[in-house]
PDB file of N, CA and C in Angstrom:
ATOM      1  N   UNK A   1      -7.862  -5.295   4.621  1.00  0.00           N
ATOM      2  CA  UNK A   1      -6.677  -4.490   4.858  1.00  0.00           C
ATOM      3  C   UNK A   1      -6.802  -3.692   6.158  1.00  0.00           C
ATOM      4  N   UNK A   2      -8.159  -3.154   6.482  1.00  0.00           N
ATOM      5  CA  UNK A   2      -8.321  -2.358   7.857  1.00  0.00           C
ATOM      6  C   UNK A   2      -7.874  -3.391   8.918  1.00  0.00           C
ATOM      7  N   UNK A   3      -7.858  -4.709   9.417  1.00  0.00           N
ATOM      8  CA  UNK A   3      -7.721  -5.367  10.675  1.00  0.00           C
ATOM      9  C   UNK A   3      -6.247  -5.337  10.450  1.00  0.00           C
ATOM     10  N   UNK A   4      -5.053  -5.691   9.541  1.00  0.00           N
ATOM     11  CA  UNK A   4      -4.094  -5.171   9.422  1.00  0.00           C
ATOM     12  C   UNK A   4      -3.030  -4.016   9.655  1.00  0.00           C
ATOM     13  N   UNK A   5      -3.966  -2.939   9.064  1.00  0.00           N
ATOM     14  CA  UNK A   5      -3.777  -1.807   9.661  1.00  0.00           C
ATOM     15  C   UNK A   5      -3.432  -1.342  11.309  1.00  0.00           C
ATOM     16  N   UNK A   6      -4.644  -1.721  11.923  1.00  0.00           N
ATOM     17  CA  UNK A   6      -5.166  -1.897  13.507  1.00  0.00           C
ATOM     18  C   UNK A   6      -3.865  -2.673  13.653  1.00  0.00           C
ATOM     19  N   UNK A   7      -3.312  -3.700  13.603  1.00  0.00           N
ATOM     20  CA  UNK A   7      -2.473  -4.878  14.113  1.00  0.00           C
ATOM     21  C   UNK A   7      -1.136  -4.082  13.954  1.00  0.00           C
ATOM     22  N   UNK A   8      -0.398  -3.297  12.708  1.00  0.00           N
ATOM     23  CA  UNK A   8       0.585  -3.399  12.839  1.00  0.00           C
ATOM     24  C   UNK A   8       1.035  -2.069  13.134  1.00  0.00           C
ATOM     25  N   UNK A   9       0.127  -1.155  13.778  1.00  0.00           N
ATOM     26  CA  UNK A   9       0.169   0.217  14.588  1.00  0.00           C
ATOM     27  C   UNK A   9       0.492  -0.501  15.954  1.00  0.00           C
ATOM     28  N   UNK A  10      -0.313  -1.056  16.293  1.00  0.00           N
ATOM     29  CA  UNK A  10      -0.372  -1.680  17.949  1.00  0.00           C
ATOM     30  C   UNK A  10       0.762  -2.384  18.161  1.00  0.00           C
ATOM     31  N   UNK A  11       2.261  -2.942  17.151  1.00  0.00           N
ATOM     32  CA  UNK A  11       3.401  -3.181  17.427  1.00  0.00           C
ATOM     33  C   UNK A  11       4.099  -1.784  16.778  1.00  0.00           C
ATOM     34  N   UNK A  12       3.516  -0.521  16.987  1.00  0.00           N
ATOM     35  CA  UNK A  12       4.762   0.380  16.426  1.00  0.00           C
ATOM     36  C   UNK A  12       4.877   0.912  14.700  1.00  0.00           C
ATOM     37  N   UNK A  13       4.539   0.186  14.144  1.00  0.00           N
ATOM     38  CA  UNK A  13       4.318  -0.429  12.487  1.00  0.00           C
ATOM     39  C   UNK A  13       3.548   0.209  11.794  1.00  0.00           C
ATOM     40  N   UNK A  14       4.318   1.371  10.783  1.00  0.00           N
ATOM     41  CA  UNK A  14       3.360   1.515   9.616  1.00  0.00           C
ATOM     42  C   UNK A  14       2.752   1.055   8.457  1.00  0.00           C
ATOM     43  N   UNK A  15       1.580   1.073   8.195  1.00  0.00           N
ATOM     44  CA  UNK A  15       1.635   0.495   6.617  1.00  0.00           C
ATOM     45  C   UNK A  15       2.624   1.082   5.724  1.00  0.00           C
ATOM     46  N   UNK A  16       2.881   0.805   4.958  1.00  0.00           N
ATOM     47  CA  UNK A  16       3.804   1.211   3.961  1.00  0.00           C
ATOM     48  C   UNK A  16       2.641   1.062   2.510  1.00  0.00           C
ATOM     49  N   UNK A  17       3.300   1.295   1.340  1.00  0.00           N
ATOM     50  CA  UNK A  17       2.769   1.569   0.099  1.00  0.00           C
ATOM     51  C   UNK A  17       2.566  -0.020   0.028  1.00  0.00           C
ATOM     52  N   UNK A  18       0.787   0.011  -0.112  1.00  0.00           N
ATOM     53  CA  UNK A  18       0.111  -1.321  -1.018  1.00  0.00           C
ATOM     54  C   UNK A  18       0.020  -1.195  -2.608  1.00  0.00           C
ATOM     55  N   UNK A  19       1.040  -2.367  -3.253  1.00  0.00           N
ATOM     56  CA  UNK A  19       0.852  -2.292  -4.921  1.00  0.00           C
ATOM     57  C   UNK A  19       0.224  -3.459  -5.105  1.00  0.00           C
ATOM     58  N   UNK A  20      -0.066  -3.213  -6.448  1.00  0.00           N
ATOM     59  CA  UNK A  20      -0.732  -4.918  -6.622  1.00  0.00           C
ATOM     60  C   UNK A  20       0.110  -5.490  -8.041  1.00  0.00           C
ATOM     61  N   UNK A  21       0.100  -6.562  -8.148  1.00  0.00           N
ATOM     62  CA  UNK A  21       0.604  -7.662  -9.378  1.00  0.00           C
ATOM     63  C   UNK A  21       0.065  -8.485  -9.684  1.00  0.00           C
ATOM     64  N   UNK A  22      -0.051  -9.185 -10.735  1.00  0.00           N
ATOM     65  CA  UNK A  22       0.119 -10.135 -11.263  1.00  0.00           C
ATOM     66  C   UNK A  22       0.572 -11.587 -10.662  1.00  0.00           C
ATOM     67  N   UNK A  23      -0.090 -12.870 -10.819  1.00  0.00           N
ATOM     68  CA  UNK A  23       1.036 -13.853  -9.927  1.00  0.00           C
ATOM     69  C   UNK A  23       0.029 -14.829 -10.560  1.00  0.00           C
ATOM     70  N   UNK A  24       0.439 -16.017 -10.817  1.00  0.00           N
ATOM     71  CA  UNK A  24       0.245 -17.157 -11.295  1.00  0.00           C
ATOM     72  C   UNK A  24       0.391 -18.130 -10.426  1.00  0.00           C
ATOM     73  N   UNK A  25       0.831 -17.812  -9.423  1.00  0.00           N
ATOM     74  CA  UNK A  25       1.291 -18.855  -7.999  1.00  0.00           C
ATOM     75  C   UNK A  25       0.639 -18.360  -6.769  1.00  0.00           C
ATOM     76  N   UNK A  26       0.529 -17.156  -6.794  1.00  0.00           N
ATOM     77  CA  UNK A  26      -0.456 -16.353  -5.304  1.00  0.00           C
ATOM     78  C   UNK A  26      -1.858 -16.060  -5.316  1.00  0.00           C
ATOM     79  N   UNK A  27      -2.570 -16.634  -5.156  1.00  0.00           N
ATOM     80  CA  UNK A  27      -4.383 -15.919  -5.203  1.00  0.00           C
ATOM     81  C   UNK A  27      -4.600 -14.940  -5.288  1.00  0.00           C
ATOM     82  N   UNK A  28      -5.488 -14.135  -5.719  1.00  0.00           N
ATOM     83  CA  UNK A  28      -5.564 -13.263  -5.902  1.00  0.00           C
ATOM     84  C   UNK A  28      -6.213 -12.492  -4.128  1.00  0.00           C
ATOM     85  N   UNK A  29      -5.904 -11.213  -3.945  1.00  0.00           N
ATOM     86  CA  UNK A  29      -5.911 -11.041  -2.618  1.00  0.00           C
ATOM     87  C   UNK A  29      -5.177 -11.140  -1.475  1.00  0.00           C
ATOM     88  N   UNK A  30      -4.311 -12.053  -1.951  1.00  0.00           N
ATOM     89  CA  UNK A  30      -2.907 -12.613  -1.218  1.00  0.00           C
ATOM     90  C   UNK A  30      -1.703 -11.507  -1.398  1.00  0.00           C
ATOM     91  N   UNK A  31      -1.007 -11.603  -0.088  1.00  0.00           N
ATOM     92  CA  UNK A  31       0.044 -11.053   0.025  1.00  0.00           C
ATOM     93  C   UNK A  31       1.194 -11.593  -0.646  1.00  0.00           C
ATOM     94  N   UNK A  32       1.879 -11.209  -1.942  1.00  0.00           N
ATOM     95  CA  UNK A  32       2.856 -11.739  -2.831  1.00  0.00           C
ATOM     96  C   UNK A  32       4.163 -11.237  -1.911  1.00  0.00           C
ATOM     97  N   UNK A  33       4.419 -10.226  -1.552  1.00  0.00           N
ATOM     98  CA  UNK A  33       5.874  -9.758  -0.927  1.00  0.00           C
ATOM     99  C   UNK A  33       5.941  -8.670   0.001  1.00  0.00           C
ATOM    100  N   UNK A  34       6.448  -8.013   0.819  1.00  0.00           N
ATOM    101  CA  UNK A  34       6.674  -7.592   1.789  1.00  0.00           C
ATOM    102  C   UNK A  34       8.190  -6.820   2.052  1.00  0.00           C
ATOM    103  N   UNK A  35       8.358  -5.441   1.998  1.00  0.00           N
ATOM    104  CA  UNK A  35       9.228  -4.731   2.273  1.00  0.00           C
ATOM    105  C   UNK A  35      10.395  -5.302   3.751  1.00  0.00           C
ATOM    106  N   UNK A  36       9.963  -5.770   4.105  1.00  0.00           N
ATOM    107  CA  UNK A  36      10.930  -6.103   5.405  1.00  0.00           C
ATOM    108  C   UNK A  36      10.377  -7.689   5.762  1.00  0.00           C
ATOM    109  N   UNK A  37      11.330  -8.396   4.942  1.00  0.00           N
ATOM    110  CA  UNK A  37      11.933  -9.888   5.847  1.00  0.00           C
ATOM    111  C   UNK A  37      11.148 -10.198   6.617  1.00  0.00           C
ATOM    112  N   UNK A  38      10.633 -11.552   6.887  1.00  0.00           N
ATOM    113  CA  UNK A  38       9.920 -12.503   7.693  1.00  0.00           C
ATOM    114  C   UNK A  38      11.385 -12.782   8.783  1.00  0.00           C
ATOM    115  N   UNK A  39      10.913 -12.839   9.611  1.00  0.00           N
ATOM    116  CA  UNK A  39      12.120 -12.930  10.969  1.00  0.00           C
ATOM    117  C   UNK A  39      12.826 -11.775  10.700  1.00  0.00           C
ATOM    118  N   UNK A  40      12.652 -10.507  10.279  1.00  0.00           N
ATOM    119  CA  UNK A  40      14.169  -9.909  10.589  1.00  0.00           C
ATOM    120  C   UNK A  40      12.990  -8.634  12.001  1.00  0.00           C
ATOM    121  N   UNK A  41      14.506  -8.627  12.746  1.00  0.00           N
ATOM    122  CA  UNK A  41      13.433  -7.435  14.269  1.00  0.00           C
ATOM    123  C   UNK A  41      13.607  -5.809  13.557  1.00  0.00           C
ATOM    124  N   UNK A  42      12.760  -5.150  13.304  1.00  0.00           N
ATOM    125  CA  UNK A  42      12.266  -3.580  12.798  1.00  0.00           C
ATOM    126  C   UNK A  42      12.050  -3.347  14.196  1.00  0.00           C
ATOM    127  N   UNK A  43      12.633  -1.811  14.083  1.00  0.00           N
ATOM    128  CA  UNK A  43      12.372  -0.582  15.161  1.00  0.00           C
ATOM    129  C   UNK A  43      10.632  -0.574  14.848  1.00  0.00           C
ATOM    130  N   UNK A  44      10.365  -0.024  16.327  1.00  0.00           N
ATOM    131  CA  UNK A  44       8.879   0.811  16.117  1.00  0.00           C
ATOM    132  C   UNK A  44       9.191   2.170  15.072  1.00  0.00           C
ATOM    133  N   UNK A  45       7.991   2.283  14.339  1.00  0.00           N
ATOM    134  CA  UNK A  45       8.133   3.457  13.178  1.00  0.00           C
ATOM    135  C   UNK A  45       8.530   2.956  12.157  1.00  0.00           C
ATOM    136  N   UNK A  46       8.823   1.317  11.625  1.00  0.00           N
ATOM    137  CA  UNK A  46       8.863   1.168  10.499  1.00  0.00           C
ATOM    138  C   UNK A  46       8.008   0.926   9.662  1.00  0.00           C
ATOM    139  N   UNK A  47       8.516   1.305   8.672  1.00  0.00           N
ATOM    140  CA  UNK A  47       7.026   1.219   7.286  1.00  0.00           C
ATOM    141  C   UNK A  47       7.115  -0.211   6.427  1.00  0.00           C
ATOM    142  N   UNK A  48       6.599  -0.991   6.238  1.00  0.00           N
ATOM    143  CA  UNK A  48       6.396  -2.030   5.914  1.00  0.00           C
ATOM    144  C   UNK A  48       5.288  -1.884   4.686  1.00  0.00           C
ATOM    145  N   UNK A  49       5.541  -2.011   3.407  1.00  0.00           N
ATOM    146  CA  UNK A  49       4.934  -2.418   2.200  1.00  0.00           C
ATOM    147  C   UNK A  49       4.813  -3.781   2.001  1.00  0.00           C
ATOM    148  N   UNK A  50       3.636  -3.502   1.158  1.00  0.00           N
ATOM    149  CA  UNK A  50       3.147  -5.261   0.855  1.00  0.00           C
ATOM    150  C   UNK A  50       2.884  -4.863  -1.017  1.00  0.00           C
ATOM    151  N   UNK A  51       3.134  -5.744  -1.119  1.00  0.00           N
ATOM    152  CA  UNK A  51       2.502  -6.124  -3.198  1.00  0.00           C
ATOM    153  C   UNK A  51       1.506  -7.718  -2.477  1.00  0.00           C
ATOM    154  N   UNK A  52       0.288  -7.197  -3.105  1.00  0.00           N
ATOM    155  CA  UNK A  52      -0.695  -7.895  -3.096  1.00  0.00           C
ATOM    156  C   UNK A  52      -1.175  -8.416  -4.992  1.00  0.00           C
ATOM    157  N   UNK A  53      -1.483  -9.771  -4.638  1.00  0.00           N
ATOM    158  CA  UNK A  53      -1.480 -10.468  -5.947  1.00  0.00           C
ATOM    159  C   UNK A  53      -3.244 -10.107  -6.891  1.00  0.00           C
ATOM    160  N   UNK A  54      -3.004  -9.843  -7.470  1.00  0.00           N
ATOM    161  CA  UNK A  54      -4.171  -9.930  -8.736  1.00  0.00           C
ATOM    162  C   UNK A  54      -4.579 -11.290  -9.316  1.00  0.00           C
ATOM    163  N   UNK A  55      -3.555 -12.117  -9.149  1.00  0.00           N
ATOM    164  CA  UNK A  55      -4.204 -13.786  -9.046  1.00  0.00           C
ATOM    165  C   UNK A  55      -3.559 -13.527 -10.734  1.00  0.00           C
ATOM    166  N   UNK A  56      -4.149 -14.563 -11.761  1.00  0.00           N
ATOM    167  CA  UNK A  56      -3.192 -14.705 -13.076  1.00  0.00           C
ATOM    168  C   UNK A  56      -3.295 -13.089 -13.904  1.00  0.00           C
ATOM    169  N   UNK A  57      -2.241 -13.689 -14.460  1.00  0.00           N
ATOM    170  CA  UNK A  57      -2.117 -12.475 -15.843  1.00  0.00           C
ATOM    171  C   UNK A  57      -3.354 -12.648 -17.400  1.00  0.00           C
ATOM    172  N   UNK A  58      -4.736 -12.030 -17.176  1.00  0.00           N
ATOM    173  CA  UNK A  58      -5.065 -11.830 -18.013  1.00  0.00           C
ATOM    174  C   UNK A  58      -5.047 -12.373 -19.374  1.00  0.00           C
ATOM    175  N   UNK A  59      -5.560 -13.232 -20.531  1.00  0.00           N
ATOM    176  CA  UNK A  59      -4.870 -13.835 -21.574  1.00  0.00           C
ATOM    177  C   UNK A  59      -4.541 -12.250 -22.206  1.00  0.00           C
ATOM    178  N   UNK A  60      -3.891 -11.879 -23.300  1.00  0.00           N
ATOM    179  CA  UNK A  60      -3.819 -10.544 -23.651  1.00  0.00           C
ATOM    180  C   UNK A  60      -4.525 -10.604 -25.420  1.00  0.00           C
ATOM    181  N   UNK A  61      -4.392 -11.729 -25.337  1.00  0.00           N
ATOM    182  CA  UNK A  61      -4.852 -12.327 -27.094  1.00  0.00           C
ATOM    183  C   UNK A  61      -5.743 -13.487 -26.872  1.00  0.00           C
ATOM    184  N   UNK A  62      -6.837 -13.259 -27.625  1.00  0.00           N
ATOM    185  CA  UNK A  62      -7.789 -14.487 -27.755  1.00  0.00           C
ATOM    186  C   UNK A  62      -8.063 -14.710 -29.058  1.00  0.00           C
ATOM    187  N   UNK A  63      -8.065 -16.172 -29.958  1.00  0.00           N
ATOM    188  CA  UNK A  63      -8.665 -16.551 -31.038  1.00  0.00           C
ATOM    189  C   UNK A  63      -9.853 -15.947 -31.358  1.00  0.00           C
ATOM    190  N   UNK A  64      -9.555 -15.553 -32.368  1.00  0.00           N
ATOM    191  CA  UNK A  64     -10.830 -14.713 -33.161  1.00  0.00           C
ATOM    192  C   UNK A  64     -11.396 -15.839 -34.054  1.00  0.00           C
ATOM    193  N   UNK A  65     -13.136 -16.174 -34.076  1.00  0.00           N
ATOM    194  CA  UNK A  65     -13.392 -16.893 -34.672  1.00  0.00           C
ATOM    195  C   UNK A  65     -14.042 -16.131 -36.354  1.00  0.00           C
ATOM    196  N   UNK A  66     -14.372 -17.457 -37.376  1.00  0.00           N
ATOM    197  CA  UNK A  66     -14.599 -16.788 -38.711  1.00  0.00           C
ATOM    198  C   UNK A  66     -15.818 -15.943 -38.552  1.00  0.00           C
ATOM    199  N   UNK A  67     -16.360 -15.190 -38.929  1.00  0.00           N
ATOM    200  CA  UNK A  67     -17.844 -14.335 -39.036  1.00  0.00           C
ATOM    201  C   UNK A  67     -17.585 -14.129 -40.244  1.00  0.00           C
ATOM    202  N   UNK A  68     -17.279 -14.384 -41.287  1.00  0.00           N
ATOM    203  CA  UNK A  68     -17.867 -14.577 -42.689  1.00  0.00           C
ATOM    204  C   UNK A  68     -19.113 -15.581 -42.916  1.00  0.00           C
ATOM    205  N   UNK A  69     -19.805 -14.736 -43.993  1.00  0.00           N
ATOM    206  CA  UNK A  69     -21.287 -15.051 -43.960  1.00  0.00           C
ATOM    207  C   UNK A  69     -21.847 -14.862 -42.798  1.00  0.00           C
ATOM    208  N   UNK A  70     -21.814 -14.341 -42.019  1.00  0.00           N
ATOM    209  CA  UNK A  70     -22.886 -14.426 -40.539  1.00  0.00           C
ATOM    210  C   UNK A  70     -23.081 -12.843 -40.554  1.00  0.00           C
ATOM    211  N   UNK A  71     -24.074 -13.071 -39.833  1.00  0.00           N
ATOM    212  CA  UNK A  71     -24.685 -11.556 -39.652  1.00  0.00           C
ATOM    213  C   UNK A  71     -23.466 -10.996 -38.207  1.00  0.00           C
ATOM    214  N   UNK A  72     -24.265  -9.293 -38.047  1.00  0.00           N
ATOM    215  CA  UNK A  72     -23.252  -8.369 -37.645  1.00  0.00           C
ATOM    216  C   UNK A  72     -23.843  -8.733 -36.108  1.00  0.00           C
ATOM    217  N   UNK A  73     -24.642  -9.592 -36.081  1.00  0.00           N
ATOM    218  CA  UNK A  73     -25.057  -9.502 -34.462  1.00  0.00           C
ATOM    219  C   UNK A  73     -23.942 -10.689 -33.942  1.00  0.00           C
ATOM    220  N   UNK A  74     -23.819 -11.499 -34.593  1.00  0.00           N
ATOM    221  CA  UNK A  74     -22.884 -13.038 -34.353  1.00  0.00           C
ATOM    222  C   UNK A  74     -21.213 -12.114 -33.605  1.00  0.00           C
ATOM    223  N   UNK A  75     -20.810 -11.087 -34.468  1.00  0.00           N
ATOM    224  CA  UNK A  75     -19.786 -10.510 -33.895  1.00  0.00           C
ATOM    225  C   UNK A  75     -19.962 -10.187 -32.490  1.00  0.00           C
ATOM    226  N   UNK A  76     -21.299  -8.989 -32.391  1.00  0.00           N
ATOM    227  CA  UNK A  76     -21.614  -8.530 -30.813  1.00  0.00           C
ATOM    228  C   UNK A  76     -21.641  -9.329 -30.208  1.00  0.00           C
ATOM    229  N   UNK A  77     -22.473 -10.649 -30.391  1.00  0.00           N
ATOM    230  CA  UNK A  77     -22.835 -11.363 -29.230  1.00  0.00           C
ATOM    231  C   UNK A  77     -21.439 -12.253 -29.125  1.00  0.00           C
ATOM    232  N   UNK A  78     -20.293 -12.459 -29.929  1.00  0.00           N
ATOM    233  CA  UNK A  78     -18.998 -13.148 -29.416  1.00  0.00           C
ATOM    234  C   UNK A  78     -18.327 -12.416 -28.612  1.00  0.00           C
ATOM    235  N   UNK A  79     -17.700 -10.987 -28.913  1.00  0.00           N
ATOM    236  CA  UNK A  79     -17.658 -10.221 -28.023  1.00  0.00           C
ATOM    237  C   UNK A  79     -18.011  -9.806 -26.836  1.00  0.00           C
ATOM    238  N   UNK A  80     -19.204  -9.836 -26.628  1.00  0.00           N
ATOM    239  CA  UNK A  80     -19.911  -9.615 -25.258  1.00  0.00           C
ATOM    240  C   UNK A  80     -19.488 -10.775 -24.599  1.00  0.00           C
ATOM    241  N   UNK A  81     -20.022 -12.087 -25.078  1.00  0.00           N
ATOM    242  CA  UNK A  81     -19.818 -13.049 -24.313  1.00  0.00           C
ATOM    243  C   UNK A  81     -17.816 -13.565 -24.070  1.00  0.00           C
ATOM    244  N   UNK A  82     -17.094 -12.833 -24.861  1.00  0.00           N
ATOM    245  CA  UNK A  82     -15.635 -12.842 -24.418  1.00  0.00           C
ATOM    246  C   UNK A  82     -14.877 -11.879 -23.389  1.00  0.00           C
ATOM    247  N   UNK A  83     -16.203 -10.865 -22.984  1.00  0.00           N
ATOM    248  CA  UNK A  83     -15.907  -9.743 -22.575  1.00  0.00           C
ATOM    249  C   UNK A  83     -14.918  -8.841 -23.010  1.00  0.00           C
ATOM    250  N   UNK A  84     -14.917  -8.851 -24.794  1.00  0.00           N
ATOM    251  CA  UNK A  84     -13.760  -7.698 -25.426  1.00  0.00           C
ATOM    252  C   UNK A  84     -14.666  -6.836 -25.628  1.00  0.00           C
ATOM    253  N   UNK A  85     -13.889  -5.653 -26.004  1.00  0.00           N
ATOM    254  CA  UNK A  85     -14.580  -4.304 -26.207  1.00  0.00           C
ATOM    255  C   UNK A  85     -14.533  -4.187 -27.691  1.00  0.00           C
ATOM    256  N   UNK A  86     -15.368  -4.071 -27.996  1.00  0.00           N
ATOM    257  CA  UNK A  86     -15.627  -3.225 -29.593  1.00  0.00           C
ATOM    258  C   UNK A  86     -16.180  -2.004 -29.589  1.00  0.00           C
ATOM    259  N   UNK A  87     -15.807  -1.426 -31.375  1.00  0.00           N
ATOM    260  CA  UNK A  87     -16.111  -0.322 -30.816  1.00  0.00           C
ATOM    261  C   UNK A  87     -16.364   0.013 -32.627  1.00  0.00           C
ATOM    262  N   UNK A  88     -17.337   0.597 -33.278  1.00  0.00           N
ATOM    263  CA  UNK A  88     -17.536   1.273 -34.495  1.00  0.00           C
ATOM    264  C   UNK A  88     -16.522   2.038 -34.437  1.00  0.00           C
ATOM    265  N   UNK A  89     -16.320   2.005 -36.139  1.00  0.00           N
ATOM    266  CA  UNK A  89     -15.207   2.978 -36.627  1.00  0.00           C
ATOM    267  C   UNK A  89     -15.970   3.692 -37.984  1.00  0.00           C
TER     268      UNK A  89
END
């Protein structure tokens, strides 16, 4: 983002507000959209925002497998290795 920065001062050009999203079609790191139009001519002093992609959306639900009869470590170690969080209650 800094060589950016540098580039679009030196035509006049502010950064504008960087958000990020979600995108299933843009890499993650990639520029998804842009406050001001590809070809359109901006005064010097305009602010130009970008939404930068997070690459896919997260699954939000994963199959839980059986742990009946199995010991309490079979849970931790599915967890860990799904990277969900558990937590004693």
């Amino acid at each position: 983002m800094q060589l950016h920065r540098v580039q679009s001062r030196s035509y006049g050009f502010n950064v504008g507000t960087v958000t990020y999203d979600y995108s299933d079609s843009v890499e993650k790191g990639m520029v998804i959209s842009q406050t001001v139009e590809p070809g359109t001519k901006a005064s010097a002093g305009t602010s130009i925002s970008i939404t930068v992609s997070n690459g896919p959306k997260p699954e939000e639900k994963i199959e839980v497998q059986s742990f009946v009869g199995q010991q309490e470590s079979a849970l931790k170690s599915w967890a860990s290795s799904e990277r969900t969080l558990y937590q004693y209650i």
